[in-house]
N, C-alpha and C. Protein backbone atom coordinates (compact mmCIF):
# COMPACT_ATOMS: atom_id res chain seq x y z
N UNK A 1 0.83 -1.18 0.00
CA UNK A 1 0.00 0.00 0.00
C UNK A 1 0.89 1.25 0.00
N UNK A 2 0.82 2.14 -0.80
CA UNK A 2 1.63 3.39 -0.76
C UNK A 2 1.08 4.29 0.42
N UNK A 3 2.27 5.03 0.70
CA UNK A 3 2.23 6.37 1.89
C UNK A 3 0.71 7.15 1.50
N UNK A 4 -0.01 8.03 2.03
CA UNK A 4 -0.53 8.61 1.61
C UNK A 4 0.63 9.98 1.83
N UNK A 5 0.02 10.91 1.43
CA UNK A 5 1.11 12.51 1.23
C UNK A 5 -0.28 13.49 1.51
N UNK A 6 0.00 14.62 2.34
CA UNK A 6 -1.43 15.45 2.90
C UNK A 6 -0.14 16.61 2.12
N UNK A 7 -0.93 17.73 1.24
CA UNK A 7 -0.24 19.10 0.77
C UNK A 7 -1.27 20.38 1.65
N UNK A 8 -0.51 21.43 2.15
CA UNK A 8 -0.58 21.90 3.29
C UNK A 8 -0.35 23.51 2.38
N UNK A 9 -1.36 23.79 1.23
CA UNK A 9 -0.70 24.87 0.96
C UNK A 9 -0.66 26.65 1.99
N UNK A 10 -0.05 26.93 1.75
CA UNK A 10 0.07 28.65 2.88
C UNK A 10 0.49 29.80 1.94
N UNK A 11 0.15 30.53 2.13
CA UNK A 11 0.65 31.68 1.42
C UNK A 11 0.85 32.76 2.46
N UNK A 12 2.24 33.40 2.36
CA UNK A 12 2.59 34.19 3.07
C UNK A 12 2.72 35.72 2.94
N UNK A 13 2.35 36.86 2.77
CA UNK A 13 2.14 38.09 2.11
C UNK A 13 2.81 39.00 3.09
N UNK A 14 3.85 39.79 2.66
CA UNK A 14 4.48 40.76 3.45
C UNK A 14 3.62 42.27 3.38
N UNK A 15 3.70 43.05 4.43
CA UNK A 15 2.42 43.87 4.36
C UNK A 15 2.80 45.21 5.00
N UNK A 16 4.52 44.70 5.48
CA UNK A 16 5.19 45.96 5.84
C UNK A 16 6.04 46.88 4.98
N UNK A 17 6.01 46.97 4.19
CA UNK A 17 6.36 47.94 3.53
C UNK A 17 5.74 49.88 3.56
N UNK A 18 6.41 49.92 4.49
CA UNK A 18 6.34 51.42 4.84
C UNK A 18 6.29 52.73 3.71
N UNK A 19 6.85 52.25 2.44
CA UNK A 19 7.11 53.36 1.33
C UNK A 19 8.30 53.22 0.91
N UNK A 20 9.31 52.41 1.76
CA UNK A 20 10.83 52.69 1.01
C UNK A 20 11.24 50.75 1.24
N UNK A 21 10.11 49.95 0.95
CA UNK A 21 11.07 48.85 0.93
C UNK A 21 11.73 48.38 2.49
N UNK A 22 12.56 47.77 1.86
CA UNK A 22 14.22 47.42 2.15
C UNK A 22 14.77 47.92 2.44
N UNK A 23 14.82 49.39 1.92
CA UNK A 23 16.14 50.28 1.81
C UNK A 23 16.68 50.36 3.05
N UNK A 24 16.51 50.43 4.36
CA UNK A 24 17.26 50.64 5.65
C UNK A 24 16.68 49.16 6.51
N UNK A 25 17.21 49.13 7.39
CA UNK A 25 16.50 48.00 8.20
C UNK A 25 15.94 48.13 9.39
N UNK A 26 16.00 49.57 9.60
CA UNK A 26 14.88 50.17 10.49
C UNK A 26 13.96 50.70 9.98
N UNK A 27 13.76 50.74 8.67
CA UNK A 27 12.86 51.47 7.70
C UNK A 27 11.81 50.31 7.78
N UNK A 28 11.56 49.36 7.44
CA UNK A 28 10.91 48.22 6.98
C UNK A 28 9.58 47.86 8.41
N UNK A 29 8.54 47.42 7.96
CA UNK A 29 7.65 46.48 9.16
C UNK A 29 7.83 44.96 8.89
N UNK A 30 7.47 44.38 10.04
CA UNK A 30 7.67 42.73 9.84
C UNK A 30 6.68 42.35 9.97
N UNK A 31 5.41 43.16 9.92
CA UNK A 31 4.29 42.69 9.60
C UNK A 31 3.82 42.03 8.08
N UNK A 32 3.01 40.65 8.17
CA UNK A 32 2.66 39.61 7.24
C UNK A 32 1.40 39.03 7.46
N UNK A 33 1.08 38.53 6.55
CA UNK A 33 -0.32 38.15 6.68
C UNK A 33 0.13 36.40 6.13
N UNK A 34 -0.64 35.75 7.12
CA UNK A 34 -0.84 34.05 6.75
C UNK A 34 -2.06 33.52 6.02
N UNK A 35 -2.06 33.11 5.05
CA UNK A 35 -3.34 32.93 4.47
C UNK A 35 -3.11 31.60 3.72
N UNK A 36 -4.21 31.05 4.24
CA UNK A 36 -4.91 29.44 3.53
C UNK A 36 -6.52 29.82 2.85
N UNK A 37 -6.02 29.17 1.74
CA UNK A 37 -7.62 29.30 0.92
C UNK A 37 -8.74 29.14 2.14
N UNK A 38 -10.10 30.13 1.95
CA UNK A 38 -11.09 29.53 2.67
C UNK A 38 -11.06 29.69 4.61
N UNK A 39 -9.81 30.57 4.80
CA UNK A 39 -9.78 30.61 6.24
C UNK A 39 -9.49 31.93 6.22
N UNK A 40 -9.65 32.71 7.65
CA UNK A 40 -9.35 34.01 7.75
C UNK A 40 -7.78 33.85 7.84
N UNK A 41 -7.33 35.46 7.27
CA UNK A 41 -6.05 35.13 7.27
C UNK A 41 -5.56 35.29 9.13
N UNK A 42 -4.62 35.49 9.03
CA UNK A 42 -3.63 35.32 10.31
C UNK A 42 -2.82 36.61 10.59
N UNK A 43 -2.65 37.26 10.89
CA UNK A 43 -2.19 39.02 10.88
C UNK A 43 -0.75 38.44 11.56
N UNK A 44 0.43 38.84 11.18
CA UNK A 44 1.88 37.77 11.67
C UNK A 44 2.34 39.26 11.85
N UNK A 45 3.79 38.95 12.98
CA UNK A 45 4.71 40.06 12.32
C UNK A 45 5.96 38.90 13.33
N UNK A 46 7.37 39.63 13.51
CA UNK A 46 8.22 38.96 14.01
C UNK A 46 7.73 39.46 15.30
N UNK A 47 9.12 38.43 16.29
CA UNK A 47 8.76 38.98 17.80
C UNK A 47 9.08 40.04 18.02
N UNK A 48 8.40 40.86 18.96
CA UNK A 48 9.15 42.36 19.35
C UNK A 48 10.49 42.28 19.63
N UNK A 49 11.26 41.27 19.98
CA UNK A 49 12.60 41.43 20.36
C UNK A 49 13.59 41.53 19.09
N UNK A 50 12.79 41.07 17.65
CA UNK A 50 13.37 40.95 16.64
C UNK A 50 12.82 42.51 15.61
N UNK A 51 12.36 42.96 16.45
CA UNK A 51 11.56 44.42 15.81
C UNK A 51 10.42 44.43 14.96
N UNK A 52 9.10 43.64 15.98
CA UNK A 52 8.20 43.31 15.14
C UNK A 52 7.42 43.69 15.89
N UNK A 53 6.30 43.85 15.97
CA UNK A 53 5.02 44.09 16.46
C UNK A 53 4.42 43.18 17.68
N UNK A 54 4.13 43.61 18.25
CA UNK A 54 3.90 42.69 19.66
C UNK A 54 2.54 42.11 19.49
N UNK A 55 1.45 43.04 19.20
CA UNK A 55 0.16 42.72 18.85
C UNK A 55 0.02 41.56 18.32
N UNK A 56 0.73 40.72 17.12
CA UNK A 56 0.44 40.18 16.07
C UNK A 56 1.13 38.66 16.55
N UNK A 57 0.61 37.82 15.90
CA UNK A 57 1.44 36.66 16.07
C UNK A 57 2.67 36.46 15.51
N UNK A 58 3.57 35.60 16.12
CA UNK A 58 4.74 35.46 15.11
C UNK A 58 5.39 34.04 15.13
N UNK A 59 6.16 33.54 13.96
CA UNK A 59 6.35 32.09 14.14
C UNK A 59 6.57 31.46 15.43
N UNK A 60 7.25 32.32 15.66
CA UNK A 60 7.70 31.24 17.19
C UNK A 60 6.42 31.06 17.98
N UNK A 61 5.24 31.69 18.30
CA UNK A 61 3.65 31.38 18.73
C UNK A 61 3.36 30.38 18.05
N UNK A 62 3.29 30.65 16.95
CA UNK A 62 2.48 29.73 16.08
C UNK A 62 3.39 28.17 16.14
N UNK A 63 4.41 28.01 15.74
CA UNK A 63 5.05 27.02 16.37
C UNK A 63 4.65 26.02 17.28
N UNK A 64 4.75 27.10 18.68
CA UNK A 64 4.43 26.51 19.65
C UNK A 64 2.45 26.05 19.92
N UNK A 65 2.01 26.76 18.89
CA UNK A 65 0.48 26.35 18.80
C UNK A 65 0.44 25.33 18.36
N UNK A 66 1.47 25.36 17.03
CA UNK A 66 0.57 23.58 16.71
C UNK A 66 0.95 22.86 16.81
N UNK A 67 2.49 22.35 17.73
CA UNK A 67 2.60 21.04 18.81
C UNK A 67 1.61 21.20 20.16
N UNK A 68 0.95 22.64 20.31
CA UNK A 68 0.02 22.21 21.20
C UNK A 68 -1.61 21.94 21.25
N UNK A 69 -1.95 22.55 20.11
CA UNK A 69 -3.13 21.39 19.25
C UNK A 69 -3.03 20.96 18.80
N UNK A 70 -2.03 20.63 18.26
CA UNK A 70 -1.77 18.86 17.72
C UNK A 70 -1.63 17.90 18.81
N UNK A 71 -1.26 17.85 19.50
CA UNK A 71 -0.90 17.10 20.71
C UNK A 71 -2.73 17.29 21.24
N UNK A 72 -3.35 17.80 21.76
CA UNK A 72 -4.75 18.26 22.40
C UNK A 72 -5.51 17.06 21.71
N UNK A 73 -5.41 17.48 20.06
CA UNK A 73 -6.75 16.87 18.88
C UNK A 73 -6.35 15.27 19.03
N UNK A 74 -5.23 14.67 19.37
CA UNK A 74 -4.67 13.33 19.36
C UNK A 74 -5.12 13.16 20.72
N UNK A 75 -5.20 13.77 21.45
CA UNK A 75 -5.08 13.36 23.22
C UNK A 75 -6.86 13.14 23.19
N UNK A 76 -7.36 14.36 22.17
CA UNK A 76 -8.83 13.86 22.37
C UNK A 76 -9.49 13.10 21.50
N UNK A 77 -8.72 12.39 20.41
CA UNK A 77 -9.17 11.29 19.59
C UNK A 77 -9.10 9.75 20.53
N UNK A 78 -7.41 9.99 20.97
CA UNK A 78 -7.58 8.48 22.11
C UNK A 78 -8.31 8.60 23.13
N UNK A 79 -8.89 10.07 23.66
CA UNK A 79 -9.71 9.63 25.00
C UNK A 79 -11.00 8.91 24.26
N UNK A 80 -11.57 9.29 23.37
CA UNK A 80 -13.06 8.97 23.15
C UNK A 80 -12.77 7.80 22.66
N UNK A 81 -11.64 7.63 22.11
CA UNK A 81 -11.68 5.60 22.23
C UNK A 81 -11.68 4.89 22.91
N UNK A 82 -10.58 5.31 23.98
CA UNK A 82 -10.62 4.45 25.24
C UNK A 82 -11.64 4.88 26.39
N UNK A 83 -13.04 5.62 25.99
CA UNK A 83 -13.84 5.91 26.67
C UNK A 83 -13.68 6.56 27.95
N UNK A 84 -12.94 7.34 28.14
CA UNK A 84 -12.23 8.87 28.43
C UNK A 84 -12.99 10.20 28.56
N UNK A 85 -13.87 10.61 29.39
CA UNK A 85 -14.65 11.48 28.93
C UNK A 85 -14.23 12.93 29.17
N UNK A 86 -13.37 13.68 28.10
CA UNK A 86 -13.14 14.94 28.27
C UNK A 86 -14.04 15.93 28.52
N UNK A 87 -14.12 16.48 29.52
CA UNK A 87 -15.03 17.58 29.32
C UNK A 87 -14.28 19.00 29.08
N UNK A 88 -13.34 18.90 29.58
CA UNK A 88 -12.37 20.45 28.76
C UNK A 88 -10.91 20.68 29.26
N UNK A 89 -10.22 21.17 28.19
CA UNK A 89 -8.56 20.74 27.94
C UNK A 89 -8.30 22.28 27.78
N UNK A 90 -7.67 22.49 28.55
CA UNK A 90 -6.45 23.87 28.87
C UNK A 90 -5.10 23.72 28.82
N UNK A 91 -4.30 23.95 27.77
CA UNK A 91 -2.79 23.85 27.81
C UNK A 91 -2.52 25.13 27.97
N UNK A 92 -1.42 25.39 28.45
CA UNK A 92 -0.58 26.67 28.63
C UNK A 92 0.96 26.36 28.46
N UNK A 93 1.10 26.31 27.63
CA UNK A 93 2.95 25.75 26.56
C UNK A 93 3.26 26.79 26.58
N UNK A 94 4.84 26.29 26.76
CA UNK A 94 5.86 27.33 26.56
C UNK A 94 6.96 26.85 25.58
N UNK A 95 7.56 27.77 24.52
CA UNK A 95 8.59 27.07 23.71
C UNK A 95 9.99 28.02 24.09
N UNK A 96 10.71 27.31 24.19
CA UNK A 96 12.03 28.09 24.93
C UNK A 96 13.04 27.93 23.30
N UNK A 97 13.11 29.75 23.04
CA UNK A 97 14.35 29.52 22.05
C UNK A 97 15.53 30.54 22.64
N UNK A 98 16.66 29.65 21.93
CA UNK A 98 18.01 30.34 22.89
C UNK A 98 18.76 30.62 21.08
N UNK A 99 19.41 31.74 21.28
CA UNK A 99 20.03 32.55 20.79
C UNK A 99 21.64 32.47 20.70
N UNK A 100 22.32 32.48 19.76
CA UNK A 100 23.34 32.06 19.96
C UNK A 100 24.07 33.03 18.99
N UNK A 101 24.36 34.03 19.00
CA UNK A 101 25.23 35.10 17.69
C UNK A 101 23.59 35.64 16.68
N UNK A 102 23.76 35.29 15.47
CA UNK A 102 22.80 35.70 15.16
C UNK A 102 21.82 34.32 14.58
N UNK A 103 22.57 33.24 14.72
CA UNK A 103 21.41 32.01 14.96
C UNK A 103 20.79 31.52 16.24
N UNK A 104 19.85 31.13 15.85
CA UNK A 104 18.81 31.07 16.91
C UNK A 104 18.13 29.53 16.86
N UNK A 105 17.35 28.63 17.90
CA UNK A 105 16.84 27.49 17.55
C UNK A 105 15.71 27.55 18.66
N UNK A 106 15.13 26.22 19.05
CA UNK A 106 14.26 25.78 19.52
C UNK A 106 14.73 25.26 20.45
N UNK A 107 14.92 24.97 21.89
CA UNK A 107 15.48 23.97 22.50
C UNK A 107 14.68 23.10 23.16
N UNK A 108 13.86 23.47 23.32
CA UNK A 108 12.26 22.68 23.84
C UNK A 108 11.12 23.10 23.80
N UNK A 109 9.86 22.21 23.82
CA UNK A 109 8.80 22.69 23.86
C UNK A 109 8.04 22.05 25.13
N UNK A 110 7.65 23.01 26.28
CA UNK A 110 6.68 21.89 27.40
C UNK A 110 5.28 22.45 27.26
N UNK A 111 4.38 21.47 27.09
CA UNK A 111 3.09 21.26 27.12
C UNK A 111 2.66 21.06 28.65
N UNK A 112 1.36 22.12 28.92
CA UNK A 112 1.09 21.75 30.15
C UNK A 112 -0.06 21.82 30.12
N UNK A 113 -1.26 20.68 30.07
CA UNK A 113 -2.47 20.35 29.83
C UNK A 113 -3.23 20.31 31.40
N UNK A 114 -4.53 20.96 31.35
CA UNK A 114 -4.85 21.04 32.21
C UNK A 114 -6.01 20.37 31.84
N UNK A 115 -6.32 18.73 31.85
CA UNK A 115 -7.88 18.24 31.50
C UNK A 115 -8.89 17.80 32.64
N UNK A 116 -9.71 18.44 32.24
CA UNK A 116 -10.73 17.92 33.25
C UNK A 116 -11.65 16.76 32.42
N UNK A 117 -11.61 15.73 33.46
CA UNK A 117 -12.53 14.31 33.06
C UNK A 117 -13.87 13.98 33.94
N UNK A 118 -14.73 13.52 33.18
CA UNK A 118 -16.34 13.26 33.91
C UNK A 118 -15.82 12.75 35.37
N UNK A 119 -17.20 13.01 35.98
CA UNK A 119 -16.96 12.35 37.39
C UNK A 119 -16.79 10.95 37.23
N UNK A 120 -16.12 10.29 37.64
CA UNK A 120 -16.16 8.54 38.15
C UNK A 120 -15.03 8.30 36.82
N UNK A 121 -14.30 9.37 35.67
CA UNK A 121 -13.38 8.85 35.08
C UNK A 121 -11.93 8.33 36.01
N UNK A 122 -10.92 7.82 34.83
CA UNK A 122 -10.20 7.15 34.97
C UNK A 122 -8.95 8.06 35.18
N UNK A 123 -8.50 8.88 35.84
CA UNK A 123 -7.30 9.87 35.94
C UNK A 123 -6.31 8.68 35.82
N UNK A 124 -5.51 7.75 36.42
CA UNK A 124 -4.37 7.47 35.75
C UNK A 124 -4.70 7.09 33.88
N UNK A 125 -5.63 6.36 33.60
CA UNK A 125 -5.69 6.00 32.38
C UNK A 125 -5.62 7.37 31.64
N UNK A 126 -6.11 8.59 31.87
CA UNK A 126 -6.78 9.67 31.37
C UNK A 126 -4.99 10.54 31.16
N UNK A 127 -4.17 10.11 32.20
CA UNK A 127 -2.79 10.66 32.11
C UNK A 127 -1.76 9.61 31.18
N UNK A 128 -2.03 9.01 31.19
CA UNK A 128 -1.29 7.61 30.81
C UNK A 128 -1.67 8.30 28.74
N UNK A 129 -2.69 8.86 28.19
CA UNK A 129 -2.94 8.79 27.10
C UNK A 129 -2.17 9.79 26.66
N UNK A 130 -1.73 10.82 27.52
CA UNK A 130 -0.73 11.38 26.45
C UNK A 130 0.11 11.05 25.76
N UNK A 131 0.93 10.39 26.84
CA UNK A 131 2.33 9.78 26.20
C UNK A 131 1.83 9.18 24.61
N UNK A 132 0.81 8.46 24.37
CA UNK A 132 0.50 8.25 23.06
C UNK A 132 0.04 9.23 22.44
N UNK A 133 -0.60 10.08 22.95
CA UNK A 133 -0.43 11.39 22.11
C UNK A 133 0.51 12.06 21.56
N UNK A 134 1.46 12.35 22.32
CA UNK A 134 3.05 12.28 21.91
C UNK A 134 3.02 12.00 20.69
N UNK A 135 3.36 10.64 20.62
CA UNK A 135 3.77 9.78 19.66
C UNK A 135 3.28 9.69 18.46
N UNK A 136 1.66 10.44 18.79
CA UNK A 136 0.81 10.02 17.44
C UNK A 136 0.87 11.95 16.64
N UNK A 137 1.76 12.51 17.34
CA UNK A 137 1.02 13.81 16.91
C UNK A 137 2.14 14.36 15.68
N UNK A 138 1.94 14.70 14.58
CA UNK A 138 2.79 14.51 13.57
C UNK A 138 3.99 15.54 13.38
N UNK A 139 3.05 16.88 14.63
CA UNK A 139 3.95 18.11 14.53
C UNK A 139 4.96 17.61 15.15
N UNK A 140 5.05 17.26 16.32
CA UNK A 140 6.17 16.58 17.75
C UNK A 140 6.91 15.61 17.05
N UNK A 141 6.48 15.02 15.80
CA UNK A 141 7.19 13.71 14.91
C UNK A 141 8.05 14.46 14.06
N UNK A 142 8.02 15.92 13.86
CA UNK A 142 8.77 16.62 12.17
C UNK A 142 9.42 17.81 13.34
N UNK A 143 9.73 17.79 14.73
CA UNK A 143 10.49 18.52 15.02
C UNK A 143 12.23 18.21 15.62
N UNK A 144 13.00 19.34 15.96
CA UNK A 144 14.09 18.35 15.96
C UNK A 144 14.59 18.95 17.60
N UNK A 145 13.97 19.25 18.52
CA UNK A 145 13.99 19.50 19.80
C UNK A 145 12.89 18.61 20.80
N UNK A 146 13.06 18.28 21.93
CA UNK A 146 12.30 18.03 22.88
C UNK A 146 11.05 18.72 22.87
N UNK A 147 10.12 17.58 22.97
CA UNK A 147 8.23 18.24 23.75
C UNK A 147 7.92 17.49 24.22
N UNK A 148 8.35 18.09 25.08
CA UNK A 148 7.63 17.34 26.77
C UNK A 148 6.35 18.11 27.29
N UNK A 149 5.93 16.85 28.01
CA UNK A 149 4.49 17.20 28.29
C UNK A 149 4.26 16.57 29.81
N UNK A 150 3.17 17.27 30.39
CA UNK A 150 3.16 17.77 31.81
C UNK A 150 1.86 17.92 32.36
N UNK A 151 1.34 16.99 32.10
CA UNK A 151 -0.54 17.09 32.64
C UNK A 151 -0.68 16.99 33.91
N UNK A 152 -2.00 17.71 34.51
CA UNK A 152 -2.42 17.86 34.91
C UNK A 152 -3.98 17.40 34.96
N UNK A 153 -4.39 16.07 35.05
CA UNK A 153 -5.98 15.52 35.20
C UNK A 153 -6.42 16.08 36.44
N UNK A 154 -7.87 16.60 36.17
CA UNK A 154 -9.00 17.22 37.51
C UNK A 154 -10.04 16.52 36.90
N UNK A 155 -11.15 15.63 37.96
CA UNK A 155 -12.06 14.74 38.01
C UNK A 155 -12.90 15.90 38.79
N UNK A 156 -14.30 16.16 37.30
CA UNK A 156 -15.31 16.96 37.83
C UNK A 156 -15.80 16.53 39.36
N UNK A 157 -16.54 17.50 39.69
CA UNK A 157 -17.11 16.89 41.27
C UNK A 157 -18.84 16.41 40.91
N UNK A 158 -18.78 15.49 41.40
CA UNK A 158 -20.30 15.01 41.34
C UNK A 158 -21.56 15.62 41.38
């Protein structure tokens, strides 16, 4: 049986252009727009520390968003299999990048899930499913740093 292949097209539109370009490098905005057919676009700019706009998102957010709904949408595909009853999932991730001259990387990503499960669920089973979440989540599979993850299960009250 062949691989299947998923195409992921994006289009990226620069939107800072102040009147002069390029020409200086304090002249310029790092504001961009993210756009997928059929979705609102995404208003981007770099991080403020890189002279971008604070308001706006910027890769390194977004990054860290979709090892952390990717990881969430997997965590809540295996609960409803293994009959798991989510009633609501709060992560609060952090992605730590370190700086080194003028290259820069990723050095980790920690996921910190805060799920709450029906009364009378299964909290170790309900913690136990990340780790396969992990494993199954494709962003955490195509990166080349640590994501670790750090739950937190709360069992509604009766």
């Amino acid at each position: 049986m062949a691989d299947k292949q998923h195409l992921y097209p994006v289009g990226v539109v620069w939107t800072g252009n102040r009147g002069d370009g390029t020409r200086t490098y304090q002249g310029y905005g790092r504001e961009h727009e993210v756009r997928v057919a059929g979705k609102p676009a995404i208003a981007g700019s770099s991080d403020a520390a890189f002279r971008g706009d604070a308001t706006k998102h910027n890769p390194e957010d977004l990054l860290v968003a979709a090892l952390s709904s990717c990881h969430m949408l997997w965590y809540l595909h295996l609960a409803a299999q293994a009959g798991v009853v989510v009633t609501a999932y709060v992560d609060s991730a952090v992605g730590t990048l370190a700086e080194r001259g003028k290259d820069g990387r990723f050095t980790e990503v920690v996921l910190r899930p805060l799920v709450t499960i029906a009364a009378g669920g299964d909290a170790e089973r309900a913690a136990r499913l990340h780790e396969d979440a992990h494993h199954a989540c494709f962003i955490a599979n195509s990166v080349n740093f640590p994501v670790r993850c750090e739950p937190r299960i709360v069992i509604e009250a009766v």
